[in-house]
C-alpha atoms as a PDB file:
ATOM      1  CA  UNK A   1       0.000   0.000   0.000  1.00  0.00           C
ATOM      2  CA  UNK A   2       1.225   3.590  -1.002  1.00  0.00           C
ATOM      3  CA  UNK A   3       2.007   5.832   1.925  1.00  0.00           C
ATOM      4  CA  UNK A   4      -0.049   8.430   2.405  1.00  0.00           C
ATOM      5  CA  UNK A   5       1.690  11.936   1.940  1.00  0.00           C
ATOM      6  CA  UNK A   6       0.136  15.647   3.926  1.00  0.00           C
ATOM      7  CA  UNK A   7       0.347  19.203   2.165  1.00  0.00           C
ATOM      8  CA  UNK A   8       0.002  21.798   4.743  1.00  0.00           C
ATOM      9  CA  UNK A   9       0.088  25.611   3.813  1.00  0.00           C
ATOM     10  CA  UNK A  10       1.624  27.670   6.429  1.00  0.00           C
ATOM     11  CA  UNK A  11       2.368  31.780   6.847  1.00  0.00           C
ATOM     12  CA  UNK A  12       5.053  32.730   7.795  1.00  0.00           C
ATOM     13  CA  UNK A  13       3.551  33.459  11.649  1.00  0.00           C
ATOM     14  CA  UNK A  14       2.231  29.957  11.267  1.00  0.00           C
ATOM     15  CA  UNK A  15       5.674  28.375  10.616  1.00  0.00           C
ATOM     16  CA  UNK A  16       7.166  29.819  13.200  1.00  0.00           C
ATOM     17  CA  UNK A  17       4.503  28.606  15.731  1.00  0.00           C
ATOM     18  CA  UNK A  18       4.961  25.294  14.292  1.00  0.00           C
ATOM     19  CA  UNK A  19       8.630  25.217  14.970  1.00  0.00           C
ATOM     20  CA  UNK A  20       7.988  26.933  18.743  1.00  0.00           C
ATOM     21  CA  UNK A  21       5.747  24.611  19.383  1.00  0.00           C
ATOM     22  CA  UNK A  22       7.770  21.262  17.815  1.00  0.00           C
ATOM     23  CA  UNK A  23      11.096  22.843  20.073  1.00  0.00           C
ATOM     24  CA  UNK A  24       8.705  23.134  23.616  1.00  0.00           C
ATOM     25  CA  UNK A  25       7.495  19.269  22.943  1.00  0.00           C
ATOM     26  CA  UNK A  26      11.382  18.503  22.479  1.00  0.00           C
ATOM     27  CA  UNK A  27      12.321  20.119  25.308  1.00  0.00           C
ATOM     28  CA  UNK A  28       9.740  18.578  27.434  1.00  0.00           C
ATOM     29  CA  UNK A  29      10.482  14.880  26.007  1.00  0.00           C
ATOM     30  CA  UNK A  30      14.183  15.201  27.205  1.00  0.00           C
ATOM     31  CA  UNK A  31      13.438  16.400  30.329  1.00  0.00           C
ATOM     32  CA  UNK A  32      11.629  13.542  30.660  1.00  0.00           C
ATOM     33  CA  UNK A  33      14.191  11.182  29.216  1.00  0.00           C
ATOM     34  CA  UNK A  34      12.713  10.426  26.747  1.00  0.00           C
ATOM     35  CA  UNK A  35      14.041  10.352  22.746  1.00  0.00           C
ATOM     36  CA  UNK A  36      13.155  12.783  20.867  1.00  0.00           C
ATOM     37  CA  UNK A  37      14.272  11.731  17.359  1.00  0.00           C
ATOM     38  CA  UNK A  38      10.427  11.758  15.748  1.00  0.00           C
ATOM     39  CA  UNK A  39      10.290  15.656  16.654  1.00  0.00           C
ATOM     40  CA  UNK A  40      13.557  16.128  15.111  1.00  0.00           C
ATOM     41  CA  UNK A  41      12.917  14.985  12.268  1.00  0.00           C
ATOM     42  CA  UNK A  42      10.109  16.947  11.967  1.00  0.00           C
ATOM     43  CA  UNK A  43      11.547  20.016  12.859  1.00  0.00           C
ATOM     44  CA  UNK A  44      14.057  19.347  10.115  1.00  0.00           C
ATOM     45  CA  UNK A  45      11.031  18.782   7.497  1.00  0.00           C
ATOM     46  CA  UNK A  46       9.495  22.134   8.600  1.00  0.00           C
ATOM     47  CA  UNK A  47      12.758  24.153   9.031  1.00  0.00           C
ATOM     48  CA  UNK A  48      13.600  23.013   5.884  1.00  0.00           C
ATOM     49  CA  UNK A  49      10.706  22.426   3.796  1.00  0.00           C
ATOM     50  CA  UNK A  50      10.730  24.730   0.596  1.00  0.00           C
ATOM     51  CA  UNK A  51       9.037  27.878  -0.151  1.00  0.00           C
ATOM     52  CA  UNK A  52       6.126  27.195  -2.956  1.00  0.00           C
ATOM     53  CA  UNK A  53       4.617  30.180  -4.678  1.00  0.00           C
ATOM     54  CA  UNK A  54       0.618  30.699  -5.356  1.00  0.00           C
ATOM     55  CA  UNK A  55      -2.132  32.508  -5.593  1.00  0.00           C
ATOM     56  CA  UNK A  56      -5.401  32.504  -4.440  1.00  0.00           C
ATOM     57  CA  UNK A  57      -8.562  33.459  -6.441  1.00  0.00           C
ATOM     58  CA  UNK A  58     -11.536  33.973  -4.810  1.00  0.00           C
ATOM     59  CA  UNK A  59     -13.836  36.277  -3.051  1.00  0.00           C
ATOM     60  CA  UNK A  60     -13.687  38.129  -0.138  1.00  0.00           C
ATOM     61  CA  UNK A  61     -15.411  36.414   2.697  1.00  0.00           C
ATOM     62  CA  UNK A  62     -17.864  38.261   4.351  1.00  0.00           C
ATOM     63  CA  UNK A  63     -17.551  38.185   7.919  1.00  0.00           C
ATOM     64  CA  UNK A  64     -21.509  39.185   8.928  1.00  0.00           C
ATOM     65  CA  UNK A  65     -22.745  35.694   7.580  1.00  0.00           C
END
Protein backbone atom coordinates (compact mmCIF):
# COMPACT_ATOMS: atom_id res chain seq x y z
CA UNK A 1 0.00 0.00 0.00
CA UNK A 2 1.23 3.59 -1.00
CA UNK A 3 2.01 5.83 1.92
CA UNK A 4 -0.05 8.43 2.40
CA UNK A 5 1.69 11.94 1.94
CA UNK A 6 0.14 15.65 3.93
CA UNK A 7 0.35 19.20 2.17
CA UNK A 8 0.00 21.80 4.74
CA UNK A 9 0.09 25.61 3.81
CA UNK A 10 1.62 27.67 6.43
CA UNK A 11 2.37 31.78 6.85
CA UNK A 12 5.05 32.73 7.80
CA UNK A 13 3.55 33.46 11.65
CA UNK A 14 2.23 29.96 11.27
CA UNK A 15 5.67 28.38 10.62
CA UNK A 16 7.17 29.82 13.20
CA UNK A 17 4.50 28.61 15.73
CA UNK A 18 4.96 25.29 14.29
CA UNK A 19 8.63 25.22 14.97
CA UNK A 20 7.99 26.93 18.74
CA UNK A 21 5.75 24.61 19.38
CA UNK A 22 7.77 21.26 17.82
CA UNK A 23 11.10 22.84 20.07
CA UNK A 24 8.71 23.13 23.62
CA UNK A 25 7.49 19.27 22.94
CA UNK A 26 11.38 18.50 22.48
CA UNK A 27 12.32 20.12 25.31
CA UNK A 28 9.74 18.58 27.43
CA UNK A 29 10.48 14.88 26.01
CA UNK A 30 14.18 15.20 27.21
CA UNK A 31 13.44 16.40 30.33
CA UNK A 32 11.63 13.54 30.66
CA UNK A 33 14.19 11.18 29.22
CA UNK A 34 12.71 10.43 26.75
CA UNK A 35 14.04 10.35 22.75
CA UNK A 36 13.16 12.78 20.87
CA UNK A 37 14.27 11.73 17.36
CA UNK A 38 10.43 11.76 15.75
CA UNK A 39 10.29 15.66 16.65
CA UNK A 40 13.56 16.13 15.11
CA UNK A 41 12.92 14.99 12.27
CA UNK A 42 10.11 16.95 11.97
CA UNK A 43 11.55 20.02 12.86
CA UNK A 44 14.06 19.35 10.12
CA UNK A 45 11.03 18.78 7.50
CA UNK A 46 9.49 22.13 8.60
CA UNK A 47 12.76 24.15 9.03
CA UNK A 48 13.60 23.01 5.88
CA UNK A 49 10.71 22.43 3.80
CA UNK A 50 10.73 24.73 0.60
CA UNK A 51 9.04 27.88 -0.15
CA UNK A 52 6.13 27.20 -2.96
CA UNK A 53 4.62 30.18 -4.68
CA UNK A 54 0.62 30.70 -5.36
CA UNK A 55 -2.13 32.51 -5.59
CA UNK A 56 -5.40 32.50 -4.44
CA UNK A 57 -8.56 33.46 -6.44
CA UNK A 58 -11.54 33.97 -4.81
CA UNK A 59 -13.84 36.28 -3.05
CA UNK A 60 -13.69 38.13 -0.14
CA UNK A 61 -15.41 36.41 2.70
CA UNK A 62 -17.86 38.26 4.35
CA UNK A 63 -17.55 38.19 7.92
CA UNK A 64 -21.51 39.18 8.93
CA UNK A 65 -22.74 35.69 7.58
Amino acid sequence: MKEKLYSVTLDDYEHGAVIRSLNDEKTKLMNEGKSADAIDDLLIKIGTAPVKKFKVFGKDRDESR
